[in-house]
N, C-alpha and C. Protein backbone atom coordinates (compact mmCIF):
# COMPACT_ATOMS: atom_id res chain seq x y z
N UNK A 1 0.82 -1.20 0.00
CA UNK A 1 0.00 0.00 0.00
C UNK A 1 0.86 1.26 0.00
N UNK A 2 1.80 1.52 0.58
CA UNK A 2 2.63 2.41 0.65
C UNK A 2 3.13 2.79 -0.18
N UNK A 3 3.74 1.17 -1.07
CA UNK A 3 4.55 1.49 -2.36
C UNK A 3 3.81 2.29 -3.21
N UNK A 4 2.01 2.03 -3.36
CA UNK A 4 1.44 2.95 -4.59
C UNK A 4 0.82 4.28 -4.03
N UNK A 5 1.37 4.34 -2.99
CA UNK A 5 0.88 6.19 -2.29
C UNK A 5 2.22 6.70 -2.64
N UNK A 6 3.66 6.16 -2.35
CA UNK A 6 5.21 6.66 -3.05
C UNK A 6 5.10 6.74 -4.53
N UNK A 7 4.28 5.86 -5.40
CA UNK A 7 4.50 5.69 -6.86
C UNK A 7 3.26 7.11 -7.26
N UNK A 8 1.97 7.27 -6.67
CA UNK A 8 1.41 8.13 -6.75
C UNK A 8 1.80 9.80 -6.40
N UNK A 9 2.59 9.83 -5.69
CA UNK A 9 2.68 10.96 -5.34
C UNK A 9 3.88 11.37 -5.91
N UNK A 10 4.78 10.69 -6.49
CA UNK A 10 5.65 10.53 -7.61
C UNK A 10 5.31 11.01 -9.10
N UNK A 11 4.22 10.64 -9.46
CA UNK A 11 3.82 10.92 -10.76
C UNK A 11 3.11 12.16 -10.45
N UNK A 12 2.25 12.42 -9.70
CA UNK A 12 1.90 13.56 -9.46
C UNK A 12 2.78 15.06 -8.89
N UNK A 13 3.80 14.91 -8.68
CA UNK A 13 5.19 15.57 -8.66
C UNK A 13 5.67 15.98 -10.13
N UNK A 14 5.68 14.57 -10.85
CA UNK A 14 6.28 14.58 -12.32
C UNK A 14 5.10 15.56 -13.07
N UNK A 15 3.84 15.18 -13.05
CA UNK A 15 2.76 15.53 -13.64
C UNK A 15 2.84 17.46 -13.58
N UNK A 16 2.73 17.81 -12.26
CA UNK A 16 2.61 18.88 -11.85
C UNK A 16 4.36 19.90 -12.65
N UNK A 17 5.19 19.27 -12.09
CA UNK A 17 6.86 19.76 -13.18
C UNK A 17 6.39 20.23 -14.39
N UNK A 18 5.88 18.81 -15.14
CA UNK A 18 5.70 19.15 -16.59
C UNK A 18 4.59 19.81 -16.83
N UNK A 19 4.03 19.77 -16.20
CA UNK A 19 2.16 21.02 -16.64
C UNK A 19 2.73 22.62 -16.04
N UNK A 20 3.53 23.19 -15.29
CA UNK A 20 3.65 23.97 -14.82
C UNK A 20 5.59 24.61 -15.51
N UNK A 21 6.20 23.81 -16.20
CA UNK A 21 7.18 23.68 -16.84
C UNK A 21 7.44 25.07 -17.27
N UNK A 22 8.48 25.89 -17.89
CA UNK A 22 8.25 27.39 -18.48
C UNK A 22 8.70 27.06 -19.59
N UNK A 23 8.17 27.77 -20.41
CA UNK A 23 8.33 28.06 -21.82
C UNK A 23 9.23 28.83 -22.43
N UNK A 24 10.34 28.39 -23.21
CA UNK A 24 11.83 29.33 -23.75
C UNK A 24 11.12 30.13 -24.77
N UNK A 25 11.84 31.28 -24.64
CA UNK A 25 12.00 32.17 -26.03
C UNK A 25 13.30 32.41 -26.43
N UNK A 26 13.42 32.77 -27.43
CA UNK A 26 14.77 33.47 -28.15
C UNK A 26 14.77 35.01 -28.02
N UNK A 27 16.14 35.71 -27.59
CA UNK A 27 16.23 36.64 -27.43
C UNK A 27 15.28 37.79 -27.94
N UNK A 28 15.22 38.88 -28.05
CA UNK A 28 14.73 40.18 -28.30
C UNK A 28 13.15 40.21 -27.83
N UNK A 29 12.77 41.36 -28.16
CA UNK A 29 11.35 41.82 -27.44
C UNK A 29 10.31 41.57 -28.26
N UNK A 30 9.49 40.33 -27.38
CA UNK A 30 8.03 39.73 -28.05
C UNK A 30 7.19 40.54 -27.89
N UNK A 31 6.47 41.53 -26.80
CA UNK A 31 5.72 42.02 -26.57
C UNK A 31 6.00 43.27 -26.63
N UNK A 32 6.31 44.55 -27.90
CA UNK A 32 6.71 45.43 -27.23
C UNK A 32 5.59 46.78 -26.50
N UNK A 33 4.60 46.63 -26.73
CA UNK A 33 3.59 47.56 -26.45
C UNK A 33 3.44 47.75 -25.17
N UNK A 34 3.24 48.99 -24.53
CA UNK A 34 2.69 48.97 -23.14
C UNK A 34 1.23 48.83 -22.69
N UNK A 35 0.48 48.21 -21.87
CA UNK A 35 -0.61 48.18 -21.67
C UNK A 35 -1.24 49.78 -21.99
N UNK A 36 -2.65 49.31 -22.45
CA UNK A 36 -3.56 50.62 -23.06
C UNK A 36 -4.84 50.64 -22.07
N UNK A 37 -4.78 52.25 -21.47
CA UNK A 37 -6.18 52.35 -20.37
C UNK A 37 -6.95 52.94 -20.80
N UNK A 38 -7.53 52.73 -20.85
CA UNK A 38 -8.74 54.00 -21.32
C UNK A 38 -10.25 54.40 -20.31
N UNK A 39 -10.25 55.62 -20.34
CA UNK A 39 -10.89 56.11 -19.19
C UNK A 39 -12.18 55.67 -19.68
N UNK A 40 -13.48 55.76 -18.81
CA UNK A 40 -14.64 55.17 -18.76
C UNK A 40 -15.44 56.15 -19.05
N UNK A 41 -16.81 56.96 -19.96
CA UNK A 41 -16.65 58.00 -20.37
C UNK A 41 -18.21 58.03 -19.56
N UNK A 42 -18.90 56.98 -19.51
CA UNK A 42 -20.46 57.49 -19.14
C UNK A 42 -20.35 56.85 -17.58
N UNK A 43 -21.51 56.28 -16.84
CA UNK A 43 -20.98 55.85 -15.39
C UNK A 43 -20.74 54.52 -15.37
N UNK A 44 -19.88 54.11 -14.73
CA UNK A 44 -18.44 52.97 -14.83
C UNK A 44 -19.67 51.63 -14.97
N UNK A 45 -19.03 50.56 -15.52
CA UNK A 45 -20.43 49.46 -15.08
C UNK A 45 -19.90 48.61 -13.79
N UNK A 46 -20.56 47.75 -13.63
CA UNK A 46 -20.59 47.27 -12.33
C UNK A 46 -20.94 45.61 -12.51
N UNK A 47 -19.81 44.48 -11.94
CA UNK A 47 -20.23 43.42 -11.74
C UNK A 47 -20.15 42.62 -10.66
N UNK A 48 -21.04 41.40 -10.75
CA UNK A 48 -21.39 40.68 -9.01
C UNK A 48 -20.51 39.86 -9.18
N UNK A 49 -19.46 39.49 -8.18
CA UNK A 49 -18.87 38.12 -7.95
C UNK A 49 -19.03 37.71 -7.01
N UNK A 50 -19.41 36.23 -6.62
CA UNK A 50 -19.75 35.85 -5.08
C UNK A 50 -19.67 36.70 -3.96
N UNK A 51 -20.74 37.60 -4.31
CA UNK A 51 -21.19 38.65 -3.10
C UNK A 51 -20.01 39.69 -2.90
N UNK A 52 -19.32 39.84 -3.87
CA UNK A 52 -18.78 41.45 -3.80
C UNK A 52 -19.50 42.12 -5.26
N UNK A 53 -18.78 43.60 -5.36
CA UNK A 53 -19.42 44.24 -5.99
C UNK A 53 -17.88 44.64 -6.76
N UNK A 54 -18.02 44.58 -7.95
CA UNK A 54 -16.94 45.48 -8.62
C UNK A 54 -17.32 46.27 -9.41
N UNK A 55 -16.52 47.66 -9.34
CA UNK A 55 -16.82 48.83 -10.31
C UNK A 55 -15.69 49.19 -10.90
N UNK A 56 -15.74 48.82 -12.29
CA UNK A 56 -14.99 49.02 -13.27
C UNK A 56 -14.36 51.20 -12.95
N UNK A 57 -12.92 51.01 -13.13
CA UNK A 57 -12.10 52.26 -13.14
C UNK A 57 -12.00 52.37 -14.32
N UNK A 58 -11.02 52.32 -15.27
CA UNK A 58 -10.88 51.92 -16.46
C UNK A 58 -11.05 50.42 -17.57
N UNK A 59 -10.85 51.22 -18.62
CA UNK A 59 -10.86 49.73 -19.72
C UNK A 59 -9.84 49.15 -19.70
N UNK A 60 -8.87 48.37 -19.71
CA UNK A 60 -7.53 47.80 -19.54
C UNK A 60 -7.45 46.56 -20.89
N UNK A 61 -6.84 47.03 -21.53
CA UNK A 61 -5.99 45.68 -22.31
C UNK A 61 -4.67 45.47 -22.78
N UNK A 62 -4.00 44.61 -22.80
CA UNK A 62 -2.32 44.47 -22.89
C UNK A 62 -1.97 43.12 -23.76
N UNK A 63 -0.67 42.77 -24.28
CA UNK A 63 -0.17 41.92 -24.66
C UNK A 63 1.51 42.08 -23.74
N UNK A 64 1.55 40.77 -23.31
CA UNK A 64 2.69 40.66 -22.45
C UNK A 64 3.51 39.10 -21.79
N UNK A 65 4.52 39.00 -21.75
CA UNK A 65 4.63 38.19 -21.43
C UNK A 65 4.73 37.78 -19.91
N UNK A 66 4.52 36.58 -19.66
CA UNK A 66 4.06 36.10 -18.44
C UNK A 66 5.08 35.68 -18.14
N UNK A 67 5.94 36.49 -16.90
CA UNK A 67 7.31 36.13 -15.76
C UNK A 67 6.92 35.04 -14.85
N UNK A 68 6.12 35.01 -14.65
CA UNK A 68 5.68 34.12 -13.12
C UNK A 68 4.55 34.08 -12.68
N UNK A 69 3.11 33.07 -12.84
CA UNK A 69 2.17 32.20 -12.37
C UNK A 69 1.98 32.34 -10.67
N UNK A 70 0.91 32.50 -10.36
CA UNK A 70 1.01 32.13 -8.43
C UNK A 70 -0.40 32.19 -8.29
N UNK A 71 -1.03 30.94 -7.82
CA UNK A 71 -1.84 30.14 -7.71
C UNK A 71 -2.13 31.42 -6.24
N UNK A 72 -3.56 31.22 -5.63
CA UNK A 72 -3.80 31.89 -4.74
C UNK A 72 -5.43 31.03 -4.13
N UNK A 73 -5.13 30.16 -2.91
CA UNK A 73 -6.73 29.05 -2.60
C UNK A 73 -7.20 29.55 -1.65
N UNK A 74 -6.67 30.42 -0.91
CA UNK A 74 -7.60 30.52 0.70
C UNK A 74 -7.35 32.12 0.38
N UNK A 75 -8.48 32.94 1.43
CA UNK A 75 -8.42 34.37 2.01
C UNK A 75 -9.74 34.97 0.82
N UNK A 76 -10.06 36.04 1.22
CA UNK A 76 -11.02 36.58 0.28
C UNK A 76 -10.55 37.11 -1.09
N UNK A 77 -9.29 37.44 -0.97
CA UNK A 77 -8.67 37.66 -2.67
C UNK A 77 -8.60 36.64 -3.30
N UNK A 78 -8.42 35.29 -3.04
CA UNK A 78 -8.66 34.40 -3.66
C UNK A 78 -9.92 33.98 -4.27
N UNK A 79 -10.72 34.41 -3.29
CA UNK A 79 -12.57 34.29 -4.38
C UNK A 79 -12.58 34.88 -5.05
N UNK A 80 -12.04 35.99 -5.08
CA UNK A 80 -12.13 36.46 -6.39
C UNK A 80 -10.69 36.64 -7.72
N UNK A 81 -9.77 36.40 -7.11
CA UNK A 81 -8.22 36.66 -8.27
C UNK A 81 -7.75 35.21 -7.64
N UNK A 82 -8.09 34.31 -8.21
CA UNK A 82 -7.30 32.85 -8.21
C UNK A 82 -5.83 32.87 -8.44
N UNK A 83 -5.97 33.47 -9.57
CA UNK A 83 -4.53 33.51 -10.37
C UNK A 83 -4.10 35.16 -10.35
N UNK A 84 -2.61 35.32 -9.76
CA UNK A 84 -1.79 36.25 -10.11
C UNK A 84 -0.89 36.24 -11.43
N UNK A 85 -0.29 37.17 -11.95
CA UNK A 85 0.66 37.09 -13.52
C UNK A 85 1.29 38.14 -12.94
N UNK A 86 2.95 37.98 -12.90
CA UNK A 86 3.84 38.94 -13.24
C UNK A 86 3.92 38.90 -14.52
N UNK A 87 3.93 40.21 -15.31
CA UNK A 87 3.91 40.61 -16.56
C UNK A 87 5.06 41.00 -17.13
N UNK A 88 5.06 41.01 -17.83
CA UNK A 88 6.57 42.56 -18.52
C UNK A 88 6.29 42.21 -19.97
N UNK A 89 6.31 43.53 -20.10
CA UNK A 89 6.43 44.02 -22.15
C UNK A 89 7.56 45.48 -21.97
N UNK A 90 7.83 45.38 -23.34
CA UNK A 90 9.15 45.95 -23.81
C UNK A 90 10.54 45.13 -23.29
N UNK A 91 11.38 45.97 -22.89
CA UNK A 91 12.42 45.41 -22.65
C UNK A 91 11.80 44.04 -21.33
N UNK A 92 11.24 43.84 -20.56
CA UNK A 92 10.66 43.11 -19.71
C UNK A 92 10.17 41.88 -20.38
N UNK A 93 10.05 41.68 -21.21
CA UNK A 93 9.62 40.64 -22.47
C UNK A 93 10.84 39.84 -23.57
N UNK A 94 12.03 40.44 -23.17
CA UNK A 94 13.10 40.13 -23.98
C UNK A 94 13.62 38.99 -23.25
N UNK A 95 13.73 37.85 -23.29
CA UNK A 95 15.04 36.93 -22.88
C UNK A 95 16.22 37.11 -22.56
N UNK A 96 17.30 38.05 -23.33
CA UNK A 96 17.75 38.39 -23.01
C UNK A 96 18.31 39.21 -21.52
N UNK A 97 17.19 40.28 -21.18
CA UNK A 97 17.30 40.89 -20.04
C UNK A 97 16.72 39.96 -19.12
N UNK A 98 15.83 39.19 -19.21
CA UNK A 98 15.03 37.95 -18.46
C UNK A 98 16.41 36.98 -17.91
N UNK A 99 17.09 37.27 -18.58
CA UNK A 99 18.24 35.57 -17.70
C UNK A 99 19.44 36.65 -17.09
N UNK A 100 19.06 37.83 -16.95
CA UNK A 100 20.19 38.30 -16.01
C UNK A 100 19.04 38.30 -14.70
N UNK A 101 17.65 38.35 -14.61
CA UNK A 101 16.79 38.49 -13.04
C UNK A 101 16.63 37.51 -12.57
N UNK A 102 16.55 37.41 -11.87
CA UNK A 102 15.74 36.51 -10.55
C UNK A 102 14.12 36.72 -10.16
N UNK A 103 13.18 36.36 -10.83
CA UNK A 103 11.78 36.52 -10.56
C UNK A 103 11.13 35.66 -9.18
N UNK A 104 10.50 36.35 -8.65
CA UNK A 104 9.33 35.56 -7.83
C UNK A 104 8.24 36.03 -7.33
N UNK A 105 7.34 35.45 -6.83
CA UNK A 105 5.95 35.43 -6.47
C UNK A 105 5.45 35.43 -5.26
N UNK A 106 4.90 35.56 -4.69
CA UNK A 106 4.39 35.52 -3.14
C UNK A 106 3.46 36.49 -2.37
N UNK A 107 2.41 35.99 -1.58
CA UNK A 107 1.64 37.11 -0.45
C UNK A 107 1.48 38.09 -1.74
N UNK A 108 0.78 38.11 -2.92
CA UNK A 108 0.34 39.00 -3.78
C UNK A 108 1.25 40.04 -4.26
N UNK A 109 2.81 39.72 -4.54
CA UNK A 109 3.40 40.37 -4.27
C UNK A 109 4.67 39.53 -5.69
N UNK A 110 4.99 40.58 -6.71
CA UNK A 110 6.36 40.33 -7.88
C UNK A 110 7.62 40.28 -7.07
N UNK A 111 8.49 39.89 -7.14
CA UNK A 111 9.64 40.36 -7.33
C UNK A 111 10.91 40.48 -7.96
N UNK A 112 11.68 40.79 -7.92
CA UNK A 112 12.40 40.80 -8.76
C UNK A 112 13.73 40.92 -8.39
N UNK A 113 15.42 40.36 -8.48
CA UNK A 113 16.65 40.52 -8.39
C UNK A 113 17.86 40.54 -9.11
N UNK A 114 18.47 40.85 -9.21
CA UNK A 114 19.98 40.84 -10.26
C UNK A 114 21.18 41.64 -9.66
N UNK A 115 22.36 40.61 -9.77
CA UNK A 115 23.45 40.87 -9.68
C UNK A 115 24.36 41.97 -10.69
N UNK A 116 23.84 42.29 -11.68
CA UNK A 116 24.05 42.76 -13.08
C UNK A 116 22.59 43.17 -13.54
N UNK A 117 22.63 44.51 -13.75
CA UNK A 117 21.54 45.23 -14.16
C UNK A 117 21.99 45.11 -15.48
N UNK A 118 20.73 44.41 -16.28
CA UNK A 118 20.98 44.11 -17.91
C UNK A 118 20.45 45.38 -18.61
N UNK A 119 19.68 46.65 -18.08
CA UNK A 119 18.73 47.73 -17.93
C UNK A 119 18.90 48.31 -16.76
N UNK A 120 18.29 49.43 -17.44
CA UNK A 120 18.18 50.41 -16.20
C UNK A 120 17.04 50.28 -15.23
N UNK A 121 17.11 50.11 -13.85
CA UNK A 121 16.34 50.10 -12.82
C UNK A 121 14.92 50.34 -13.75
N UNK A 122 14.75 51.63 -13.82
CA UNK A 122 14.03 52.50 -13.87
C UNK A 122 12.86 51.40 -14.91
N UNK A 123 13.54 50.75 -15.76
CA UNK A 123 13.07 50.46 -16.67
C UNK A 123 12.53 48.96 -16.90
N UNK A 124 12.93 48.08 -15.63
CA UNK A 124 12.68 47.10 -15.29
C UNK A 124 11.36 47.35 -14.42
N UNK A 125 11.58 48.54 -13.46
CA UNK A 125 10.18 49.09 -12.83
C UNK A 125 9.01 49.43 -13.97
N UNK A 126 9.00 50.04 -15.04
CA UNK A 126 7.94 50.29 -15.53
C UNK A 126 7.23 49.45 -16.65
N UNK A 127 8.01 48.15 -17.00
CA UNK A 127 7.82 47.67 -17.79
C UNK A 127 7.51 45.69 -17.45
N UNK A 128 7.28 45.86 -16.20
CA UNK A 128 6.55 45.01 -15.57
C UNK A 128 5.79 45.08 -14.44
N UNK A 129 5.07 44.12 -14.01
CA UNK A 129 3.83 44.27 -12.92
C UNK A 129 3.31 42.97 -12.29
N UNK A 130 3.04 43.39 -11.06
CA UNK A 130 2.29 41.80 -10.61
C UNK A 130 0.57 41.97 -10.97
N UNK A 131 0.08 41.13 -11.89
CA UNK A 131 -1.58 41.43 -12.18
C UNK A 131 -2.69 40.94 -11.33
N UNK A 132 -3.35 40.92 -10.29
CA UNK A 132 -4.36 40.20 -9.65
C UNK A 132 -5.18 40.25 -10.86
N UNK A 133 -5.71 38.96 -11.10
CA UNK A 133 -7.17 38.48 -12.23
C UNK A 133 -7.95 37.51 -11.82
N UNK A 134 -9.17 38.63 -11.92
CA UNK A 134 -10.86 38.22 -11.78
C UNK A 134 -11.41 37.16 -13.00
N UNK A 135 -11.04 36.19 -13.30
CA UNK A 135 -12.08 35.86 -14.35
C UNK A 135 -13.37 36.21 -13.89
N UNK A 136 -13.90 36.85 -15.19
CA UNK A 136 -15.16 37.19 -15.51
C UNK A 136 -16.18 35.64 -15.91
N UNK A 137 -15.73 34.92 -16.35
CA UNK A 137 -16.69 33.61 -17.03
C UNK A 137 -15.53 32.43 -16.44
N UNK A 138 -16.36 31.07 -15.88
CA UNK A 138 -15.26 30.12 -16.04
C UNK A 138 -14.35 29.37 -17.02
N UNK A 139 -14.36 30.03 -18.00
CA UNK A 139 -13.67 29.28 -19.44
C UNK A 139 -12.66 30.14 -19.17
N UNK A 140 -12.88 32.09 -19.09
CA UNK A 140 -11.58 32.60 -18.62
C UNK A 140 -10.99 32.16 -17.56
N UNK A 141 -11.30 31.56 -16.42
CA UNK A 141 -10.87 31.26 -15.38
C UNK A 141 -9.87 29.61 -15.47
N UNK A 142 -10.49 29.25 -16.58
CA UNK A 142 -9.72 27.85 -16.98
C UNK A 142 -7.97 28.31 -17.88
N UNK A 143 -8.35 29.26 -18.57
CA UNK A 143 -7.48 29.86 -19.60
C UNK A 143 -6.19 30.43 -18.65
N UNK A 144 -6.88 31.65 -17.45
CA UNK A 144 -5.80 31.62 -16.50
C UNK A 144 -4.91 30.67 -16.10
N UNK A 145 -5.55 29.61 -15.61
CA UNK A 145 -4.78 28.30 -14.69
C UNK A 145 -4.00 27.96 -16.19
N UNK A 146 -4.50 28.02 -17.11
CA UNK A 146 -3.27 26.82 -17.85
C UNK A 146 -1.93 27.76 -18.19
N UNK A 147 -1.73 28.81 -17.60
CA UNK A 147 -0.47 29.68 -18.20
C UNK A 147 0.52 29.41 -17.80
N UNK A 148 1.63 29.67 -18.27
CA UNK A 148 2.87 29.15 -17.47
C UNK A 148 3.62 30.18 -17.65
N UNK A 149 5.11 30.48 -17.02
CA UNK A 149 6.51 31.31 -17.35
C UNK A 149 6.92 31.32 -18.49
N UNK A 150 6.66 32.02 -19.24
CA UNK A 150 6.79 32.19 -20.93
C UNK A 150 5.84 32.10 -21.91
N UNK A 151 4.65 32.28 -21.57
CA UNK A 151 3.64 32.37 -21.98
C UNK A 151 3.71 33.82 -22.95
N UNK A 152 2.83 34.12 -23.80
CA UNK A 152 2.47 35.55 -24.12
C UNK A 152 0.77 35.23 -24.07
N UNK A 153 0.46 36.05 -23.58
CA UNK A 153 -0.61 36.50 -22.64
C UNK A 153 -1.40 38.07 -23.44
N UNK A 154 -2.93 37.78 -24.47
CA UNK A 154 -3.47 38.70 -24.36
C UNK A 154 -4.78 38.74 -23.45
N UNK A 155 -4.96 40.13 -22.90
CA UNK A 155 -6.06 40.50 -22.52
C UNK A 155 -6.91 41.39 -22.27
N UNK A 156 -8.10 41.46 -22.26
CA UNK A 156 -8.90 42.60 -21.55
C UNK A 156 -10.09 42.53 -21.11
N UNK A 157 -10.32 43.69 -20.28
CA UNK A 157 -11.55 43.60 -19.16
C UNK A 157 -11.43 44.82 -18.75
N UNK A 158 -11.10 45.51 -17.42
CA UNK A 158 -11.82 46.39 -16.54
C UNK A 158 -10.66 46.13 -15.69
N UNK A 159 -9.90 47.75 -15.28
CA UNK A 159 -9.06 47.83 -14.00
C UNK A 159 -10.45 48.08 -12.48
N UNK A 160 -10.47 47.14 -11.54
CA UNK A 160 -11.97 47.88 -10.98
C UNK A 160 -11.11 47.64 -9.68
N UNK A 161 -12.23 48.84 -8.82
CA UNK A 161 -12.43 47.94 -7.06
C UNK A 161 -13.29 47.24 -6.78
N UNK A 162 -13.51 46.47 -5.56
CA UNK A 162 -13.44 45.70 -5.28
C UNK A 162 -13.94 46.17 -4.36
N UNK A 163 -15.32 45.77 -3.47
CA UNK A 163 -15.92 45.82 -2.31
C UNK A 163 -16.90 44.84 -1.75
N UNK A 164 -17.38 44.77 -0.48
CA UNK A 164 -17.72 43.81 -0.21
C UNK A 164 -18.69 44.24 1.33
N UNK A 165 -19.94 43.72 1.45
CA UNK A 165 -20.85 44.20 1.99
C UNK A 165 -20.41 44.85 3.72
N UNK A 166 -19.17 44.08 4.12
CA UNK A 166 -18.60 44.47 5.55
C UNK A 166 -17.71 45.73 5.74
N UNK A 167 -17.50 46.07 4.47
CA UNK A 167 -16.60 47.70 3.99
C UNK A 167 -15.02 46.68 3.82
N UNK A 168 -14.97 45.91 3.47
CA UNK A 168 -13.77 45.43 2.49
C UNK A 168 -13.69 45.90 1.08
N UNK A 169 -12.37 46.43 1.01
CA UNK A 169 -12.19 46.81 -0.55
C UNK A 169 -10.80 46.73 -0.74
N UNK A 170 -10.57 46.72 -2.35
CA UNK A 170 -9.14 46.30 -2.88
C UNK A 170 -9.38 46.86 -4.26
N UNK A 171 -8.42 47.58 -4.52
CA UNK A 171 -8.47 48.93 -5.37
C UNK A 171 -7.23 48.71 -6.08
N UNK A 172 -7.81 48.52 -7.53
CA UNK A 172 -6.46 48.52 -8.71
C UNK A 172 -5.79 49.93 -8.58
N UNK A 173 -4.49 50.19 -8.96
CA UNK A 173 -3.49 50.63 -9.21
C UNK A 173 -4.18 50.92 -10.93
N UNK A 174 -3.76 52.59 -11.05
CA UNK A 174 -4.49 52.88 -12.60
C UNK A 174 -2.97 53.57 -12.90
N UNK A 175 -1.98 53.21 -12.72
CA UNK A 175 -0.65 53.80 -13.76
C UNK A 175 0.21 52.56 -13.47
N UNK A 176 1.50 52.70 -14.31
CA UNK A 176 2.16 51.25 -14.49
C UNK A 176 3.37 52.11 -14.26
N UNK A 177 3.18 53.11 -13.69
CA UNK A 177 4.68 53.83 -13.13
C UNK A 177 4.55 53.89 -11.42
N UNK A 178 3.98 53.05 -10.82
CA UNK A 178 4.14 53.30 -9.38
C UNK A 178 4.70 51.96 -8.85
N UNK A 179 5.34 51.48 -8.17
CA UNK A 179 6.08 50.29 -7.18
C UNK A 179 5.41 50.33 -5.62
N UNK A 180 5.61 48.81 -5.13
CA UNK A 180 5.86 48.13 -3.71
C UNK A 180 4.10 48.45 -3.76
N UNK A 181 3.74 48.60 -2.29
CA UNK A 181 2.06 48.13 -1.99
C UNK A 181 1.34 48.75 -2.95
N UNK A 182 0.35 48.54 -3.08
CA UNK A 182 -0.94 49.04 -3.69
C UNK A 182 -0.53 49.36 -5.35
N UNK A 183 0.27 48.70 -5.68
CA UNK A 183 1.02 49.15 -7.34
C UNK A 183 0.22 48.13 -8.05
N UNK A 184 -0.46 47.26 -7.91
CA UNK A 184 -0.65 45.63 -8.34
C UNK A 184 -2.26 46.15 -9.19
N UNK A 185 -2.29 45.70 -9.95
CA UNK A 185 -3.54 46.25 -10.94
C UNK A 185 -4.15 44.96 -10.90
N UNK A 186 -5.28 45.74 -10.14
CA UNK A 186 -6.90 44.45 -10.20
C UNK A 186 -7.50 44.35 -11.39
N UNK A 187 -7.50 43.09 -12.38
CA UNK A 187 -8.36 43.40 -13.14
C UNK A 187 -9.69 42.00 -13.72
N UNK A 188 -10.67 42.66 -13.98
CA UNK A 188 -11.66 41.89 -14.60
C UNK A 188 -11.77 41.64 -15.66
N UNK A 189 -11.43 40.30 -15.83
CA UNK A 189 -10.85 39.39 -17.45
C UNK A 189 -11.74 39.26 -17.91
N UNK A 190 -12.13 39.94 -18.79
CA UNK A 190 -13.39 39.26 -20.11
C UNK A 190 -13.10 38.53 -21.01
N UNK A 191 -11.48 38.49 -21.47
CA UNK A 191 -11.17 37.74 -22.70
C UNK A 191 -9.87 37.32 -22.44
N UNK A 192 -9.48 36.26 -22.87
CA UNK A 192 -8.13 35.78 -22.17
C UNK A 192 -7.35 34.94 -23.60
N UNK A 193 -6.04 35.28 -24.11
CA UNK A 193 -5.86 34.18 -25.28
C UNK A 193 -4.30 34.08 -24.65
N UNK A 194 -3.48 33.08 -24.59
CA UNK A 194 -2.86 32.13 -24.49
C UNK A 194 -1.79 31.64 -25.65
N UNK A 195 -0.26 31.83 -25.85
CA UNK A 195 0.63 31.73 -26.95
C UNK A 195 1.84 31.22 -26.75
């Protein structure tokens, strides 16, 4: 009995490696565009997710590549943003500058390190992001989970907040030039494609 709980939890180790595996690119910049906002012109719309309320800030859509995946199961951000995406387009999207950092994930939170700045600070800050995402429909919500580290990633929906009948709220970040807390852009996925 033991032996097929060791042989099971074995393949499911292997299983999980290879489904979660990252994806190579070849040098230079796949994504070079910066995400596009666009302000909301009549009054914002508004959608229900298991008993919160979100109100769309802006329109949000981007093409970018995906640094780092982070699963999210317990706490109330998780009912609603399952899946986090560190992003980067322009230089943040190149391979090149990608194998001089050190990426990671955690507590809703990017990060990032290097011994050798392949770029300028400045430019590693504005040209990536950690994304909290709402699927809007469960097919987007399926599309999230299958992404991996090297993905290119289009999307759009709604930068919104986030409230909730006890006065809980969680409020996207509407510029891609700010760092550390509250920088992390909430958004509501309407359309999700996968590359």
């Amino acid at each position: 009995m033991m032996r097929w709980l060791l042989i099971a939890l074995l393949a499911f180790g292997v299983w999980h490696w290879w489904d979660s595996r990252g994806i190579e690119r070849a040098p230079g910049v796949i994504a070079a565009a910066v995400p596009q906002q666009r302000a909301i012109a009549a009054s914002p719309p508004q959608f229900e997710k298991k008993g919160y309320t979100l109100t769309a800030l802006a329109r949000f859509t981007l093409t970018a590549r995906v640094l780092g995946v982070e699963r999210y199961r317990f706490g109330r951000e998780a009912d609603l943003a399952p899946v986090d995406f560190a992003l980067g387009w322009g230089p943040m999207s190149d391979s090149a500058v990608l194998s001089k950092l050190k990426i990671s994930q955690g507590g809703r939170y990017y990060h990032w390190r290097t011994d050798e700045f392949p770029v300028p600070r400045r430019e590693i800050e504005v040209n990536s992001a950690n994304m909290h995402l709402i699927p809007a429909t469960p097919a987007v919500e399926k599309q999230l989970k299958r992404a991996r580290t090297g993905s290119i990633v289009q999307l759009s929906g709604y930068l919104v907040e986030a409230r909730a009948a006890d006065g809980w709220r969680w409020v996207s970040s509407l510029t891609r030039e700010d760092t550390g807390a509250g920088a992390c852009e909430l958004i509501w996925v309407e359309h999700l494609e996968l590359h």
